[in-house]
C-alpha atoms as a PDB file:
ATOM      1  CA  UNK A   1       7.161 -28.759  12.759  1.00  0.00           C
ATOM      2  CA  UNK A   2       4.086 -26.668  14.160  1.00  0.00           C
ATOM      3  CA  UNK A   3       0.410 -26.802  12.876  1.00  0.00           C
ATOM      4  CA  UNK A   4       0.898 -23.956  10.921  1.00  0.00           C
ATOM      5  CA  UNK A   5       3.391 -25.229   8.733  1.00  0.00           C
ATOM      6  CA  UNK A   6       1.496 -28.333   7.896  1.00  0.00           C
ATOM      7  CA  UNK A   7       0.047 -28.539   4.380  1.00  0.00           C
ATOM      8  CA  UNK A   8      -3.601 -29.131   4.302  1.00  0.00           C
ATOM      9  CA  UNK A   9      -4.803 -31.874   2.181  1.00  0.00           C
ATOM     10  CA  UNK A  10      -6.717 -30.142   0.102  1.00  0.00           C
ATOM     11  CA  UNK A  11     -10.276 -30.261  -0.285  1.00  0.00           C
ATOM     12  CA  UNK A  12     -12.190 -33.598  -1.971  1.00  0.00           C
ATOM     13  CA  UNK A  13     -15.758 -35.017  -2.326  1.00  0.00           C
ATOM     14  CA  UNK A  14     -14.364 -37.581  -0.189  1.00  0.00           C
ATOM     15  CA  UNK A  15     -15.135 -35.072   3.115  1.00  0.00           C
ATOM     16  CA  UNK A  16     -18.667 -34.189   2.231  1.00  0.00           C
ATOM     17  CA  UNK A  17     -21.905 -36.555   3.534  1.00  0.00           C
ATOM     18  CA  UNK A  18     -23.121 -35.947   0.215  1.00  0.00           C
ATOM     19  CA  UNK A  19     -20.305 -37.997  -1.437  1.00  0.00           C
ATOM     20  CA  UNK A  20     -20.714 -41.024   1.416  1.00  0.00           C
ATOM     21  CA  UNK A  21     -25.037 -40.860   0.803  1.00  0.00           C
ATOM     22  CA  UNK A  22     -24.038 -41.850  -2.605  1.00  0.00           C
ATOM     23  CA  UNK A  23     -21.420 -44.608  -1.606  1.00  0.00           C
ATOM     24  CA  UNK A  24     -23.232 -46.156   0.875  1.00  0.00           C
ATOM     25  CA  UNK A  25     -26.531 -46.064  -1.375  1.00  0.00           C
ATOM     26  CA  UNK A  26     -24.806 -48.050  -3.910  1.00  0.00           C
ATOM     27  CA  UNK A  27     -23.173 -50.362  -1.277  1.00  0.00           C
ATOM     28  CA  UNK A  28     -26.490 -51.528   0.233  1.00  0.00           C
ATOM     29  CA  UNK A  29     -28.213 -51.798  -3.104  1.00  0.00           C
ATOM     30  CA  UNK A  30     -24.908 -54.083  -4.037  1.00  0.00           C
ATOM     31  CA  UNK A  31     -25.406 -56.183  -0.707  1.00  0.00           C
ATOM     32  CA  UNK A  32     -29.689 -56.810  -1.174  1.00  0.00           C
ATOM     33  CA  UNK A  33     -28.726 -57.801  -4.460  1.00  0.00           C
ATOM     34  CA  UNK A  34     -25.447 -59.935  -4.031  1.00  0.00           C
ATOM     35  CA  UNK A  35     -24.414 -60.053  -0.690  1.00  0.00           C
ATOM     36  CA  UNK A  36     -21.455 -58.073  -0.857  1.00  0.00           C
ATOM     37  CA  UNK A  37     -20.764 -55.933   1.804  1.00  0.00           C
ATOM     38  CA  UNK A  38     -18.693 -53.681  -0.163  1.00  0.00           C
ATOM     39  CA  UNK A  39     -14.737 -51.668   0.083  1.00  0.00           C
ATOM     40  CA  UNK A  40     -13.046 -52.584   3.175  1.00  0.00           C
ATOM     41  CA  UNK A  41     -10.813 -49.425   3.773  1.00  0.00           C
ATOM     42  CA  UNK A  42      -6.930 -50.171   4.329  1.00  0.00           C
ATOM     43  CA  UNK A  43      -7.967 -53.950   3.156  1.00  0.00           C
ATOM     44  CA  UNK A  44      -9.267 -56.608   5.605  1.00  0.00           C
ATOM     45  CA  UNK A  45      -6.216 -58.150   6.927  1.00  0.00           C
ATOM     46  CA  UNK A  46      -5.379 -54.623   8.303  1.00  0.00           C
ATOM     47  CA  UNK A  47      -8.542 -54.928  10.548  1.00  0.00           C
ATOM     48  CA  UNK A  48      -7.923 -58.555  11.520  1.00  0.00           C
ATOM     49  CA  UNK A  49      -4.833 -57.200  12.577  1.00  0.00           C
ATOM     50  CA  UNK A  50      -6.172 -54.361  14.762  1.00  0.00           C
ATOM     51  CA  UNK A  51      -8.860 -56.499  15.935  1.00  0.00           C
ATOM     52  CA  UNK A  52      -5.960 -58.911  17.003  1.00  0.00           C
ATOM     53  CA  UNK A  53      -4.203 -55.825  18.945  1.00  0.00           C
ATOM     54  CA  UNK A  54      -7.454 -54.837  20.721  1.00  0.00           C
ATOM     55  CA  UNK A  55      -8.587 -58.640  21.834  1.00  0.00           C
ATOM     56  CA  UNK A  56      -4.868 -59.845  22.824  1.00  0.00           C
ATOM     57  CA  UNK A  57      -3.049 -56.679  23.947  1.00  0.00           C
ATOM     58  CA  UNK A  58      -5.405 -54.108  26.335  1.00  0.00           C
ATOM     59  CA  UNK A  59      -6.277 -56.328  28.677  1.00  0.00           C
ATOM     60  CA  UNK A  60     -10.510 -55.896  27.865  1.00  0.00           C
ATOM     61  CA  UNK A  61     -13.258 -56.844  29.671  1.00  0.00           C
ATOM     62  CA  UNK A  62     -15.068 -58.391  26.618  1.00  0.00           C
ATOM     63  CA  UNK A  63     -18.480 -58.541  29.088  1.00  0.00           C
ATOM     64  CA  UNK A  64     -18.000 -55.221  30.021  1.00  0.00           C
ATOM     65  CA  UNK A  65     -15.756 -52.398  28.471  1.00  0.00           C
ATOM     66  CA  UNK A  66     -17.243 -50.781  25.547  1.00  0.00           C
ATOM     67  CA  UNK A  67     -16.327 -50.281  22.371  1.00  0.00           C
ATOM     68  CA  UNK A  68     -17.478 -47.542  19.405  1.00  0.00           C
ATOM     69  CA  UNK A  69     -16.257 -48.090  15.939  1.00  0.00           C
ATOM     70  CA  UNK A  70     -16.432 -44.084  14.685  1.00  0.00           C
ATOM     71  CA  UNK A  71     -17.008 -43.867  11.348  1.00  0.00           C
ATOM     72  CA  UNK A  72     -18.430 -47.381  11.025  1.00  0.00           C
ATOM     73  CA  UNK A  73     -19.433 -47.610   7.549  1.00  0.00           C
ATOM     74  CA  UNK A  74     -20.813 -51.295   6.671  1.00  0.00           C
ATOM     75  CA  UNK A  75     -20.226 -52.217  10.085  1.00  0.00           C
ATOM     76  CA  UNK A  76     -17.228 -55.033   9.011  1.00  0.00           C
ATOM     77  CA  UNK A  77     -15.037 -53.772  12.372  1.00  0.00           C
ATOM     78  CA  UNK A  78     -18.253 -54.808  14.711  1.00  0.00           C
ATOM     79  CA  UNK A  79     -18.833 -58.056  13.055  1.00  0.00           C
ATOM     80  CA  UNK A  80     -15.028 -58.767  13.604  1.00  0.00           C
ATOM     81  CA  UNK A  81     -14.938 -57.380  17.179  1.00  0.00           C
ATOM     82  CA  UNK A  82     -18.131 -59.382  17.811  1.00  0.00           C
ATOM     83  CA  UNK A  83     -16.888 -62.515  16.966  1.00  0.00           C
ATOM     84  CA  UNK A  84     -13.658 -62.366  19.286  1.00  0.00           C
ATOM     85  CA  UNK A  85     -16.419 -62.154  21.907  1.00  0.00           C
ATOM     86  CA  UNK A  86     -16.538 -58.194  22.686  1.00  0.00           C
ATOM     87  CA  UNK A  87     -20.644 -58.020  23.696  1.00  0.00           C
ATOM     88  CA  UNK A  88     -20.595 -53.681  24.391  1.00  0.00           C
ATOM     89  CA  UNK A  89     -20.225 -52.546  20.626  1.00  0.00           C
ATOM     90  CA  UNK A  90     -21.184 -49.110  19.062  1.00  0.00           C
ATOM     91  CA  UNK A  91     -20.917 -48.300  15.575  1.00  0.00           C
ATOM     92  CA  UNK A  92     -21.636 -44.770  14.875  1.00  0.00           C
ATOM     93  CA  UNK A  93     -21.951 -42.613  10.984  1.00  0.00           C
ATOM     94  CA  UNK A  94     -23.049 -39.809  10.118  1.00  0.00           C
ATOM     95  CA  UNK A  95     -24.439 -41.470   6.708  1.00  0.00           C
ATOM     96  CA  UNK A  96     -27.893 -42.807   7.032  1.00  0.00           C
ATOM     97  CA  UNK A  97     -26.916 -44.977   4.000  1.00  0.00           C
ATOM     98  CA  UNK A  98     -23.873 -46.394   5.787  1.00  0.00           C
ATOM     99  CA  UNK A  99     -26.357 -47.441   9.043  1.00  0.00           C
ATOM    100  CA  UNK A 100     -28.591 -48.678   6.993  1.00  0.00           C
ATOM    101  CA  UNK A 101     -25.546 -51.051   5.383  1.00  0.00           C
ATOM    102  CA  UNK A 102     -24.366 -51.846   8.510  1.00  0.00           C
ATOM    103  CA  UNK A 103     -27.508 -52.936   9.701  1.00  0.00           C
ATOM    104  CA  UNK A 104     -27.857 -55.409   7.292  1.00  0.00           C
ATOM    105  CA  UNK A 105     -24.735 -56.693   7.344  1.00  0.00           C
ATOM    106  CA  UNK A 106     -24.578 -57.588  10.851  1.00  0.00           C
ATOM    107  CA  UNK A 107     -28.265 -58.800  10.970  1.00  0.00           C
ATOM    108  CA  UNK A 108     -26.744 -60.884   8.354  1.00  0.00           C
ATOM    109  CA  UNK A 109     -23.631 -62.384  10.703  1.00  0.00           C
ATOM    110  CA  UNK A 110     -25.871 -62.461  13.575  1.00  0.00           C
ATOM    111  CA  UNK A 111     -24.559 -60.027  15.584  1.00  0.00           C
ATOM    112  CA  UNK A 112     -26.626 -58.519  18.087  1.00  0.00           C
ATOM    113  CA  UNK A 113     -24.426 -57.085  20.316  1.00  0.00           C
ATOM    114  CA  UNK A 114     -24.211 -54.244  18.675  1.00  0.00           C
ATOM    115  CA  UNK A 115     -25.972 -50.722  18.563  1.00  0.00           C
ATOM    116  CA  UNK A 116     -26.187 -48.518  15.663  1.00  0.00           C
ATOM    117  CA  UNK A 117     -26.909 -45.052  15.097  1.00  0.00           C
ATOM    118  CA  UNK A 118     -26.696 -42.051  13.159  1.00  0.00           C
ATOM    119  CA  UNK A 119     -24.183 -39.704  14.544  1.00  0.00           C
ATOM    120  CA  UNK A 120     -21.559 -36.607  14.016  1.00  0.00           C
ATOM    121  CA  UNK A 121     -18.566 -36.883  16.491  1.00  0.00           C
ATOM    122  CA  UNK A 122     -18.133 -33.311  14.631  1.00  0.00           C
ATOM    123  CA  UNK A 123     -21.265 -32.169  16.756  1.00  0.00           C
ATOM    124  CA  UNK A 124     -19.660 -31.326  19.966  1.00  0.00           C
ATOM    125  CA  UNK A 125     -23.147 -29.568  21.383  1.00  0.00           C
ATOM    126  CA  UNK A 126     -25.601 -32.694  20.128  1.00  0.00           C
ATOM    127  CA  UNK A 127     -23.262 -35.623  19.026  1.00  0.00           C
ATOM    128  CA  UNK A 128     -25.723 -37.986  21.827  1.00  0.00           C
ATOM    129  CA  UNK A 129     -23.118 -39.868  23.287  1.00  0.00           C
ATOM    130  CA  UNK A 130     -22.106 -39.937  26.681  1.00  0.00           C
ATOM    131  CA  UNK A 131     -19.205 -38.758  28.520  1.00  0.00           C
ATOM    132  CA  UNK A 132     -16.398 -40.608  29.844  1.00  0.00           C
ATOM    133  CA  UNK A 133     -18.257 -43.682  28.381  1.00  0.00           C
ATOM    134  CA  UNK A 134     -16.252 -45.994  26.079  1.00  0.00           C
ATOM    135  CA  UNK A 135     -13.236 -47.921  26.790  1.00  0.00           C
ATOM    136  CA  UNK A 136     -12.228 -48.133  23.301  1.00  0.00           C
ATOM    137  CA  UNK A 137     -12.816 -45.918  20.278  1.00  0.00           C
ATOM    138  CA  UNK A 138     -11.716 -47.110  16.804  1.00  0.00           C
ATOM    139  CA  UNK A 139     -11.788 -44.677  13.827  1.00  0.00           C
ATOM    140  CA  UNK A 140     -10.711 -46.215   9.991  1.00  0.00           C
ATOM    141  CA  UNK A 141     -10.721 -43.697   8.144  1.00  0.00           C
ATOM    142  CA  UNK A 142     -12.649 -40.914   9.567  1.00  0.00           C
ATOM    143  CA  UNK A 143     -10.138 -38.552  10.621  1.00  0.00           C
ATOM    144  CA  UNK A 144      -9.284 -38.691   6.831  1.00  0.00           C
ATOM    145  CA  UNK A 145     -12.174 -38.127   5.691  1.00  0.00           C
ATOM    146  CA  UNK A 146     -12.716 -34.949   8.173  1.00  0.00           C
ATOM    147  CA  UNK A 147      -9.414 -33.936   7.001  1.00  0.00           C
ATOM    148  CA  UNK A 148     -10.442 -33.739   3.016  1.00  0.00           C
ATOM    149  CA  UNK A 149     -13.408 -31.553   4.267  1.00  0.00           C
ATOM    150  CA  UNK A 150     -13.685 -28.384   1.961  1.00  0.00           C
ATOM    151  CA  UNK A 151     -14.549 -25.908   5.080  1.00  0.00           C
ATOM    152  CA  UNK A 152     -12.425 -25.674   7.644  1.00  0.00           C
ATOM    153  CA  UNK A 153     -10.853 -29.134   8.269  1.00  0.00           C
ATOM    154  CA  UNK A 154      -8.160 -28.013  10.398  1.00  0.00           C
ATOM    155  CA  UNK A 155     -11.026 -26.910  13.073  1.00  0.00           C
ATOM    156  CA  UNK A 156     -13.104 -29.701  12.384  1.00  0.00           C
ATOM    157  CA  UNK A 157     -10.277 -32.017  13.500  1.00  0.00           C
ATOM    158  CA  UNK A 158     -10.029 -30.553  15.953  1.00  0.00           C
ATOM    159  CA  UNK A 159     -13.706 -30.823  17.428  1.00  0.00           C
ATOM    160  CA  UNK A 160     -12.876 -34.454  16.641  1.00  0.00           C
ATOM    161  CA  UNK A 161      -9.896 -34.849  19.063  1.00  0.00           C
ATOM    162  CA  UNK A 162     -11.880 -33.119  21.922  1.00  0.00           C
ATOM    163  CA  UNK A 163     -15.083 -34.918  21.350  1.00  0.00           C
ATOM    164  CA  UNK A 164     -13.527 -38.448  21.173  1.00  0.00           C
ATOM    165  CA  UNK A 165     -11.473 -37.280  24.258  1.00  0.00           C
ATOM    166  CA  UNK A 166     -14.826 -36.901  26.081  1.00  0.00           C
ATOM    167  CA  UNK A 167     -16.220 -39.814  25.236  1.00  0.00           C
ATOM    168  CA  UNK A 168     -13.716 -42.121  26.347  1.00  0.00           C
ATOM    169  CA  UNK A 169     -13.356 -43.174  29.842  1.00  0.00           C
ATOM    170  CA  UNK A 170     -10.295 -42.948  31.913  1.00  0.00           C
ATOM    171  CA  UNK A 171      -7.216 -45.194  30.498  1.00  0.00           C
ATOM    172  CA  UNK A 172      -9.665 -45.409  27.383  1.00  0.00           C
ATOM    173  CA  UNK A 173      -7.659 -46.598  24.347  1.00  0.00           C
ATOM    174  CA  UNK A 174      -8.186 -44.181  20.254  1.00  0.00           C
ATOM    175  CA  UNK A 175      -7.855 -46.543  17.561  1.00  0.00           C
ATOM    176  CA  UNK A 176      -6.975 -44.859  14.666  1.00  0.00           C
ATOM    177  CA  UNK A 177      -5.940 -45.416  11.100  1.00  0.00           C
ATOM    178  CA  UNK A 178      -4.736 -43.223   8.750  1.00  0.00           C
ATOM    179  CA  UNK A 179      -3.329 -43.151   4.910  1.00  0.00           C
ATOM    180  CA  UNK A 180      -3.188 -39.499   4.540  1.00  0.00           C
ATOM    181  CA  UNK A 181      -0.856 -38.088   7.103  1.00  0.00           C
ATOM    182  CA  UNK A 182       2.385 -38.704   8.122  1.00  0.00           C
ATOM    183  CA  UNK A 183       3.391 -39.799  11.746  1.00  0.00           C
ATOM    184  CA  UNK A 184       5.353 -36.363  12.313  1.00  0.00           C
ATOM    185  CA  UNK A 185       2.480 -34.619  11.284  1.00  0.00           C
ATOM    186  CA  UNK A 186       0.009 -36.696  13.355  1.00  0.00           C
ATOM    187  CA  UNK A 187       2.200 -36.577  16.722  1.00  0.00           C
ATOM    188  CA  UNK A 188       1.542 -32.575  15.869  1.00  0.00           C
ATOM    189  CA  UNK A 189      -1.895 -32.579  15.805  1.00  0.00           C
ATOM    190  CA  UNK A 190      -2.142 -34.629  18.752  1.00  0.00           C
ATOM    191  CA  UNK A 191       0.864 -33.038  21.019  1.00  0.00           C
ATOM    192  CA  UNK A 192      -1.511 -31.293  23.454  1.00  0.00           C
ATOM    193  CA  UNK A 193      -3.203 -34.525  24.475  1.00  0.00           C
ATOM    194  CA  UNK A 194      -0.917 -37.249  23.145  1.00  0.00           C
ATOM    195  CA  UNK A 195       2.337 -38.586  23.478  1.00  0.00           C
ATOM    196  CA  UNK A 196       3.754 -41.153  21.551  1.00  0.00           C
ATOM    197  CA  UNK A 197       4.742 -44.740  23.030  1.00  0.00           C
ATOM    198  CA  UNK A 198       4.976 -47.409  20.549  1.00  0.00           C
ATOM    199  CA  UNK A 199       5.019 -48.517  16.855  1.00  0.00           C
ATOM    200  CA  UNK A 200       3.168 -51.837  15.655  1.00  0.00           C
ATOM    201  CA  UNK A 201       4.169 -52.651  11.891  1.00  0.00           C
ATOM    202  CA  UNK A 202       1.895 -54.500   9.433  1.00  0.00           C
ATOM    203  CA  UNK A 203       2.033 -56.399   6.412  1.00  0.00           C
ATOM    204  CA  UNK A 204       2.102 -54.211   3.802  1.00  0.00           C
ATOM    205  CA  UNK A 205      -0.945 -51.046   2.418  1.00  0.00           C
ATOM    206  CA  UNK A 206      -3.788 -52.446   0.480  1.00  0.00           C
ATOM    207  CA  UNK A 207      -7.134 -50.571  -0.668  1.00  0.00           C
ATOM    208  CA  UNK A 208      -8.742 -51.607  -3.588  1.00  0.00           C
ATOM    209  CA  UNK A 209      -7.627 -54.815  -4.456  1.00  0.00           C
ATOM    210  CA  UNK A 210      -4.211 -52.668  -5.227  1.00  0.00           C
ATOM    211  CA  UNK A 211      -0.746 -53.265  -3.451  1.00  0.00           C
ATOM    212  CA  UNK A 212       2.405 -51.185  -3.532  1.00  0.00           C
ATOM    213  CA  UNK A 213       3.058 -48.149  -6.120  1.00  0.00           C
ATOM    214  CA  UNK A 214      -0.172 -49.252  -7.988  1.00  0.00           C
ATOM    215  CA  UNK A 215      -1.489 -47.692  -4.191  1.00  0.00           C
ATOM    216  CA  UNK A 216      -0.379 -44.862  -5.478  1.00  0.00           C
ATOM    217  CA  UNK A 217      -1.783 -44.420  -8.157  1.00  0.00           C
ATOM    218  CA  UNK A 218      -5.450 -44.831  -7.727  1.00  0.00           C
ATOM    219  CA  UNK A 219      -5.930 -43.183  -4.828  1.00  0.00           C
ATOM    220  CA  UNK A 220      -4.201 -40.392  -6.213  1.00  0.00           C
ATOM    221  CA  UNK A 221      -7.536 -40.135  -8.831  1.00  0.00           C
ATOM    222  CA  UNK A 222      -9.587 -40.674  -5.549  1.00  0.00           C
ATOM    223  CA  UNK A 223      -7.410 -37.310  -3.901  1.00  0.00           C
ATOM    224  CA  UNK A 224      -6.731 -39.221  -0.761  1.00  0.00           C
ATOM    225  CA  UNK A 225      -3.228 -39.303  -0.973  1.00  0.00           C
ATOM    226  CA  UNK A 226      -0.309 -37.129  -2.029  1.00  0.00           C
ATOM    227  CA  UNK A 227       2.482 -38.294  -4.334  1.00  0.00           C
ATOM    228  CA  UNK A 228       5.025 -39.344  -1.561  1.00  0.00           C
ATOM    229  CA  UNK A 229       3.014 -42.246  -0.408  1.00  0.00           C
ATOM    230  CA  UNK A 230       4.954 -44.451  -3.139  1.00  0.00           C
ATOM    231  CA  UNK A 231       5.916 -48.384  -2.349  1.00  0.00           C
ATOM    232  CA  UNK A 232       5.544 -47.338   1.484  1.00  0.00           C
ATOM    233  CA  UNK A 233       4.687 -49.666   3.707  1.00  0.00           C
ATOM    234  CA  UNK A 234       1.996 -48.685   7.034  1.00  0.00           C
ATOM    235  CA  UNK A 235       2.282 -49.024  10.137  1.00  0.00           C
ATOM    236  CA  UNK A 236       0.677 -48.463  13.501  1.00  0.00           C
ATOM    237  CA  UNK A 237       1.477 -45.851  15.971  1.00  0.00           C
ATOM    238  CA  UNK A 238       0.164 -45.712  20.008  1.00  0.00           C
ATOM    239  CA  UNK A 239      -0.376 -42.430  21.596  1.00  0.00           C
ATOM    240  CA  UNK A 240      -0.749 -41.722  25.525  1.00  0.00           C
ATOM    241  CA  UNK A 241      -2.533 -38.620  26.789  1.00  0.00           C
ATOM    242  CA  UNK A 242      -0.798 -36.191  28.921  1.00  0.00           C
ATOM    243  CA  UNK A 243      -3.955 -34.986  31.043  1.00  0.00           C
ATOM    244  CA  UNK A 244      -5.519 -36.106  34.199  1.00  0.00           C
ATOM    245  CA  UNK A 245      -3.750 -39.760  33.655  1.00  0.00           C
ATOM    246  CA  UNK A 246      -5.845 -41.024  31.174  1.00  0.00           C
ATOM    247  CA  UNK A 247      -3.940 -42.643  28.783  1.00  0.00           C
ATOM    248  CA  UNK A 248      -5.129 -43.114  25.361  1.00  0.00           C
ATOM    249  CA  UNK A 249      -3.638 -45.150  22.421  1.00  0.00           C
ATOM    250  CA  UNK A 250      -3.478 -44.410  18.606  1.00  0.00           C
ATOM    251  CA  UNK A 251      -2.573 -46.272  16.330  1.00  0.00           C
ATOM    252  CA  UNK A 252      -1.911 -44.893  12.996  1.00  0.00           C
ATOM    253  CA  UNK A 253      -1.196 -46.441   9.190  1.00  0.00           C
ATOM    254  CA  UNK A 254       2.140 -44.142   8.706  1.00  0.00           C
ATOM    255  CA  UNK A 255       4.853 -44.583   6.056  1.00  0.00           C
ATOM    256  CA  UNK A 256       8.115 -46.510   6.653  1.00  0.00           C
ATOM    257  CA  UNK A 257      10.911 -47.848   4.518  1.00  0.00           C
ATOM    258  CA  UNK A 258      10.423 -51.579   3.699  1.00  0.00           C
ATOM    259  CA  UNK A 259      12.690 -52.721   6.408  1.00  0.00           C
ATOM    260  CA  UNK A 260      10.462 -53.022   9.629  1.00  0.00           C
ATOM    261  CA  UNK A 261      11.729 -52.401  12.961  1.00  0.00           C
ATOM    262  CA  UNK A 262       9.911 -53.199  16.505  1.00  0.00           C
ATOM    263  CA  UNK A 263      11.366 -51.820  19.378  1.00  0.00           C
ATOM    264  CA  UNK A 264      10.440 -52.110  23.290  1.00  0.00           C
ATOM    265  CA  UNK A 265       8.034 -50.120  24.431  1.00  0.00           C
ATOM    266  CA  UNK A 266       6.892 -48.621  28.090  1.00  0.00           C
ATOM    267  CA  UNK A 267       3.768 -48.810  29.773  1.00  0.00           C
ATOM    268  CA  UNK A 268       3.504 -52.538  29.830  1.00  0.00           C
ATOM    269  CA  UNK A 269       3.467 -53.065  26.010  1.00  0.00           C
ATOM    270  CA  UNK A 270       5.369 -55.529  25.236  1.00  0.00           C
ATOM    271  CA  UNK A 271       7.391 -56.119  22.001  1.00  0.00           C
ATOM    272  CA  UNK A 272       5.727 -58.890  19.307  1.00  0.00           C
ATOM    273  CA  UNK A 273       7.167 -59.979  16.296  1.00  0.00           C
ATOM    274  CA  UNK A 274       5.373 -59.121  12.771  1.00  0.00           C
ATOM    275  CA  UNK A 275       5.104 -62.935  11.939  1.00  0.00           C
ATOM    276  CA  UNK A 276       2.711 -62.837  15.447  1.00  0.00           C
ATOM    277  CA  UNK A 277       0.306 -60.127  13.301  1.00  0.00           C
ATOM    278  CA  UNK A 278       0.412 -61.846   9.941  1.00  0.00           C
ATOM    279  CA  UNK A 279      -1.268 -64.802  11.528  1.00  0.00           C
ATOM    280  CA  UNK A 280      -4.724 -65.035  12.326  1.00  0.00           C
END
């Protein structure tokens, strides 16, 4: 498999600012009014588990190492992160809606460890962050949403793999979920940075309130997935970089039957059972 015979997505309101203005105006009227913070993408016990993996497994400096949530939304990842203790958060959007959102929400949890700001990762000349800067960088969603862009999404993923390359320190760790591609397809985009070392299972897909092939079908009226995502469960993927020894580490929400395998893994990552990730 090469780039070139990848299938593209296909072109949705789902990659366009415009579309997330209008989400993320909604969301904040919702939370002023009633104090709901609005979707959760991939469900919230797939961020409790990720949050889990990040506190417990990369050996952080919670004082110290910093952390940028890409894509941040209502800011649910920070408020999560923050209360396991991390004190160096980020949360970046390109949505002034979805800043505003997050603002509130985490005023509301009393998080103050965190800062907040309007941003493009696509931007490579004026993006404002700093090189060689975070230890972590989480994306939910994001890279699918880039993806579903209706100009050019194969380039502008690719402005996103070299800018979040830059930004992250040596032996900085990617965080990323994904519903929309496939890990073959994934490892392809990646291959010139990434290598693949691991595969952490979860519980099972949830967006929506929706579970299993109902999944399928209402995010196929949303155009974020594509028919083959049917009763699959996700799972996580880890990448390591090839270059200069900085090792990075994706993990991805892939497809797999419903019988879940964990094998060993190198680099010091050590194998856990799912029943360790289904409690929190």
């Amino acid at each position: 498999m090469s780039v070139e015979t990848i299938e593209e997505l296909g072109p949705s309101d789902l990659g366009t600012l415009d579309f997330w203005e209008k989400v993320y105006t909604e969301e904040l009227d919702n939370f002023k009014n009633h104090g709901d913070v609005g979707e959760i993408w991939f469900g919230n016990r797939a961020s409790l588990s990720i949050v889990k993996w990040i506190s417990t497994k990369l050996n952080l400096d919670m004082e110290n190492d910093r952390i940028i949530d890409i894509g941040c939304g209502n800011g649910m990842m920070l408020v999560e992160l923050a209360k396991k203790g991390f004190k160096l958060l980020t949360g970046i959007d390109y949505s002034q809606k979805a800043i505003d959102l997050a603002n509130e929400v985490l005023k509301e949890n009393n998080v103050t460890c965190s800062n907040l700001q309007v941003c493009d990762i696509l931007n490579t000349d004026n993006h404002g962050l700093l090189t060689n800067y975070f230890k972590v960088a989480h994306d939910k969603g994001t890279y699918d949403a880039i993806s579903l862009h209706p100009d050019q999404p194969a380039d502008k993923r690719g402005k996103y793999i070299d800018n979040v390359y830059n930004i992250l320190q040596s032996n900085g760790y990617l965080i990323l979920t994904s519903c929309n591609w496939t890990k073959d397809e994934l490892l392809v985009h990646f291959k010139n940075k990434y290598d693949f070392i691991h595969e952490l299972p979860v519980e099972s897909f949830q967006f929506g309130g929706k579970r299993g092939n109902n999944i399928t079908q209402l995010c196929n009226i949303f155009g974020t997935l594509r028919h083959h995502w049917h009763m699959q469960t996700p799972r996580l993927l880890l990448i390591v970089s090839k270059e200069q020894d900085r090792k990075y580490t994706l993990y991805y929400y892939s497809v797999c039957t419903p019988e879940i395998k964990i094998s060993t893994t190198e680099n010091n990552f050590s194998t856990n059972s799912i029943k360790e990730f289904e409690t929190y």
